[in-house]
C-alpha atoms as a PDB file:
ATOM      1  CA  UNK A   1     -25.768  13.594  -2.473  1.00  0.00           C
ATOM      2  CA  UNK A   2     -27.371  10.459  -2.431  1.00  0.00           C
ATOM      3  CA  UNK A   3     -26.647   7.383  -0.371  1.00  0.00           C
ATOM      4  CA  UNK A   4     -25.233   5.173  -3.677  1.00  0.00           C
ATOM      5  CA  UNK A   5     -22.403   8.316  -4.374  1.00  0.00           C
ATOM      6  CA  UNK A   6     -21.351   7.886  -0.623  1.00  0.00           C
ATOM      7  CA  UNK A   7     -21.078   4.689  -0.646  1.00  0.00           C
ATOM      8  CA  UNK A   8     -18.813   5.048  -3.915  1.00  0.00           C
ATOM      9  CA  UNK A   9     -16.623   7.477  -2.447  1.00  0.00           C
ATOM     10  CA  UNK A  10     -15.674   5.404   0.272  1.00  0.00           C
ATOM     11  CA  UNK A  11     -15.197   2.614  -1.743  1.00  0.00           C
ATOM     12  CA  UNK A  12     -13.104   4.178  -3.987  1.00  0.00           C
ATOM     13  CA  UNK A  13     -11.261   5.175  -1.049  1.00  0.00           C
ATOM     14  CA  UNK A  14     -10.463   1.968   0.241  1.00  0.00           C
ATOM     15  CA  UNK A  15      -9.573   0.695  -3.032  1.00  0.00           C
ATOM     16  CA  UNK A  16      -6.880   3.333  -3.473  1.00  0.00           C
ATOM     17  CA  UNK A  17      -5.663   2.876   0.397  1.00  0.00           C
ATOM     18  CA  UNK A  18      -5.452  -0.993  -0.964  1.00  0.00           C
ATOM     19  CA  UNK A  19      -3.450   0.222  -4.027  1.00  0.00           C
ATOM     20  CA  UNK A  20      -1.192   2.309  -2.585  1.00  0.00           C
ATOM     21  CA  UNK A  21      -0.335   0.046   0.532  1.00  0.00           C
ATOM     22  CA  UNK A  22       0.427  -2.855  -1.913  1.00  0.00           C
ATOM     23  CA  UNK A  23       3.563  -2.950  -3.359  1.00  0.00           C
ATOM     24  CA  UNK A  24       5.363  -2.453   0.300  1.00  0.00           C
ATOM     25  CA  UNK A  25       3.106  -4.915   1.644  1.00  0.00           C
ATOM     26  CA  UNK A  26       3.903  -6.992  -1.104  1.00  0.00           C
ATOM     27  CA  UNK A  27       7.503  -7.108  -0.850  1.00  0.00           C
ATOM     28  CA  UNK A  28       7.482  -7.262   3.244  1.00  0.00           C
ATOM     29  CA  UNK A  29       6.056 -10.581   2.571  1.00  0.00           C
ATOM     30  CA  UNK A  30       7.724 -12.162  -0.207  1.00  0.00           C
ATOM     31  CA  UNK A  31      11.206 -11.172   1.339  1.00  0.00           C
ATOM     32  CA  UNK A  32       9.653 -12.465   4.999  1.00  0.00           C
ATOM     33  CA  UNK A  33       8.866 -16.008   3.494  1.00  0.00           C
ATOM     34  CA  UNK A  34      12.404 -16.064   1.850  1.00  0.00           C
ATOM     35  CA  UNK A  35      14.224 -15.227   5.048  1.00  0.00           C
ATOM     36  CA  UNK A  36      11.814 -17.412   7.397  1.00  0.00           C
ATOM     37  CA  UNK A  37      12.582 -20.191   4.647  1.00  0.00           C
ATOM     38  CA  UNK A  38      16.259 -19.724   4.842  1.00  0.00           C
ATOM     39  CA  UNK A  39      15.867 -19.579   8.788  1.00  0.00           C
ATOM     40  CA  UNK A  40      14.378 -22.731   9.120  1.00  0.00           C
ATOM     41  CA  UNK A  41      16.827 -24.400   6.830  1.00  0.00           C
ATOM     42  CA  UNK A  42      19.874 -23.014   8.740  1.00  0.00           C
ATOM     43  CA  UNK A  43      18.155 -22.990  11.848  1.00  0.00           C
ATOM     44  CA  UNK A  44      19.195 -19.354  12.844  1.00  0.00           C
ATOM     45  CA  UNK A  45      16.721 -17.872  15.159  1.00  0.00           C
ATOM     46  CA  UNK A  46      17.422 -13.937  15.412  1.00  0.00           C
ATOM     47  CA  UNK A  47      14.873 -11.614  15.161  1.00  0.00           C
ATOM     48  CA  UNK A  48      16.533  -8.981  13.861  1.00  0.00           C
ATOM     49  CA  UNK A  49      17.650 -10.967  10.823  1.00  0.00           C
ATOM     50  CA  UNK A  50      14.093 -11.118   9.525  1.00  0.00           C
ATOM     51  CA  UNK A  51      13.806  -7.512  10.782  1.00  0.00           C
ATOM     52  CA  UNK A  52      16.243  -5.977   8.593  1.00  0.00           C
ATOM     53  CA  UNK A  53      15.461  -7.567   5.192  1.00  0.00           C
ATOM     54  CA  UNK A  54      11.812  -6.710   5.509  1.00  0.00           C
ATOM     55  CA  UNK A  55      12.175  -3.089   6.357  1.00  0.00           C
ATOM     56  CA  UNK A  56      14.558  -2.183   3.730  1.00  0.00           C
ATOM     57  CA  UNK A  57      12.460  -4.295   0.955  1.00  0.00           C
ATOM     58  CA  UNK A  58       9.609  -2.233   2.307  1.00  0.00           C
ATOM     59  CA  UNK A  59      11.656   0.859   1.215  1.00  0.00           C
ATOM     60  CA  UNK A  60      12.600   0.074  -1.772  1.00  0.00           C
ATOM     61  CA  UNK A  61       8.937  -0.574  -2.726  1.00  0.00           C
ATOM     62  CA  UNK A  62       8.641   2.454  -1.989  1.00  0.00           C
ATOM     63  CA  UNK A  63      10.550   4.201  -3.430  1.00  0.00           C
ATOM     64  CA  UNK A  64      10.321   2.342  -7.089  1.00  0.00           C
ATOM     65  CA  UNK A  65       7.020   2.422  -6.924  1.00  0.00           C
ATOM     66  CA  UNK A  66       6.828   6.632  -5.484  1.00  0.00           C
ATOM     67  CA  UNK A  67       5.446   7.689  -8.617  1.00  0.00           C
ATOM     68  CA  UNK A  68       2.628   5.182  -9.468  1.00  0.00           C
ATOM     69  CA  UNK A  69       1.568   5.372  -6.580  1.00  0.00           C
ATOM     70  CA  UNK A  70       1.347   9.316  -6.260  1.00  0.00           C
ATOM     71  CA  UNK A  71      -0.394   8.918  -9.748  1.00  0.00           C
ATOM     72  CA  UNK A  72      -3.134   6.905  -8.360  1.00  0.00           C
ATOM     73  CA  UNK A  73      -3.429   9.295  -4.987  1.00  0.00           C
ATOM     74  CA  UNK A  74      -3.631  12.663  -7.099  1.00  0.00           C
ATOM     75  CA  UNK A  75      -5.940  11.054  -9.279  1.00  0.00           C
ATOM     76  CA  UNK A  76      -8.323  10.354  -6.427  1.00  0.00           C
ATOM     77  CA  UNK A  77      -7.692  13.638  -5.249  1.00  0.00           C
ATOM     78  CA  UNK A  78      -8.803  15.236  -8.371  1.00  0.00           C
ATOM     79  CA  UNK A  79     -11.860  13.578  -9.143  1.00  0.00           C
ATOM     80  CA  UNK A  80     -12.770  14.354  -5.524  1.00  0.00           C
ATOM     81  CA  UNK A  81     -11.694  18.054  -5.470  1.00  0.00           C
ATOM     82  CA  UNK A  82     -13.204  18.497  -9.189  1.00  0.00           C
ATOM     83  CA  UNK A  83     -16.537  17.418  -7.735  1.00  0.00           C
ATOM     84  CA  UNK A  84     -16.668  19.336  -4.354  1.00  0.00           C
ATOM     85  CA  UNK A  85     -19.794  21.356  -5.433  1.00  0.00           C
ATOM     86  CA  UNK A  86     -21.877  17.814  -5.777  1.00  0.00           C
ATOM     87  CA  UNK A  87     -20.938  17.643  -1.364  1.00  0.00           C
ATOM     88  CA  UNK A  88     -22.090  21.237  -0.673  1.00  0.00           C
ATOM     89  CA  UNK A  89     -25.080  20.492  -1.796  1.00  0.00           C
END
């Protein structure tokens, strides 16, 4: 295994920890900048009320997103279980 093909794995395995991660990190700030907009312009200062919004966006993402997502992760997990006898070596 050279020194290039390591490197590549762990690229490849940030990218996919990047890809995954998205959409809920995505949403948890879009929804954020909507509710600290709507906080300054009401001038409502709980913290709890940017809290809430945030955590259930974050779960939705989730969970619309589940299966392209898991797509990308067994993918990954393929290609790296389909090539284990390059690592052994």
């Amino acid at each position: 295994m050279t020194p290039e093909y390591v490197l590549d794995l762990g690229k490849n395995a940030l990218m996919i920890a990047l890809i995954v991660t998205g959409p809920p990190l995505i949403s948890g700030l879009v929804v954020g900048l909507l509710v600290s907009i709507f906080q300054a312009t009401t001038q409502i200062q709980d913290m709890t009320l940017s809290f809430l919004p945030k955590l259930i966006a974050g779960i939705l993402a989730v969970i619309l997103a589940a299966p392209w997502m898991m797509n990308h992760v067994l993918t990954y997990t393929h290609n790296i279980l389909s090539n284990l006898g390059q690592f052994v070596k």
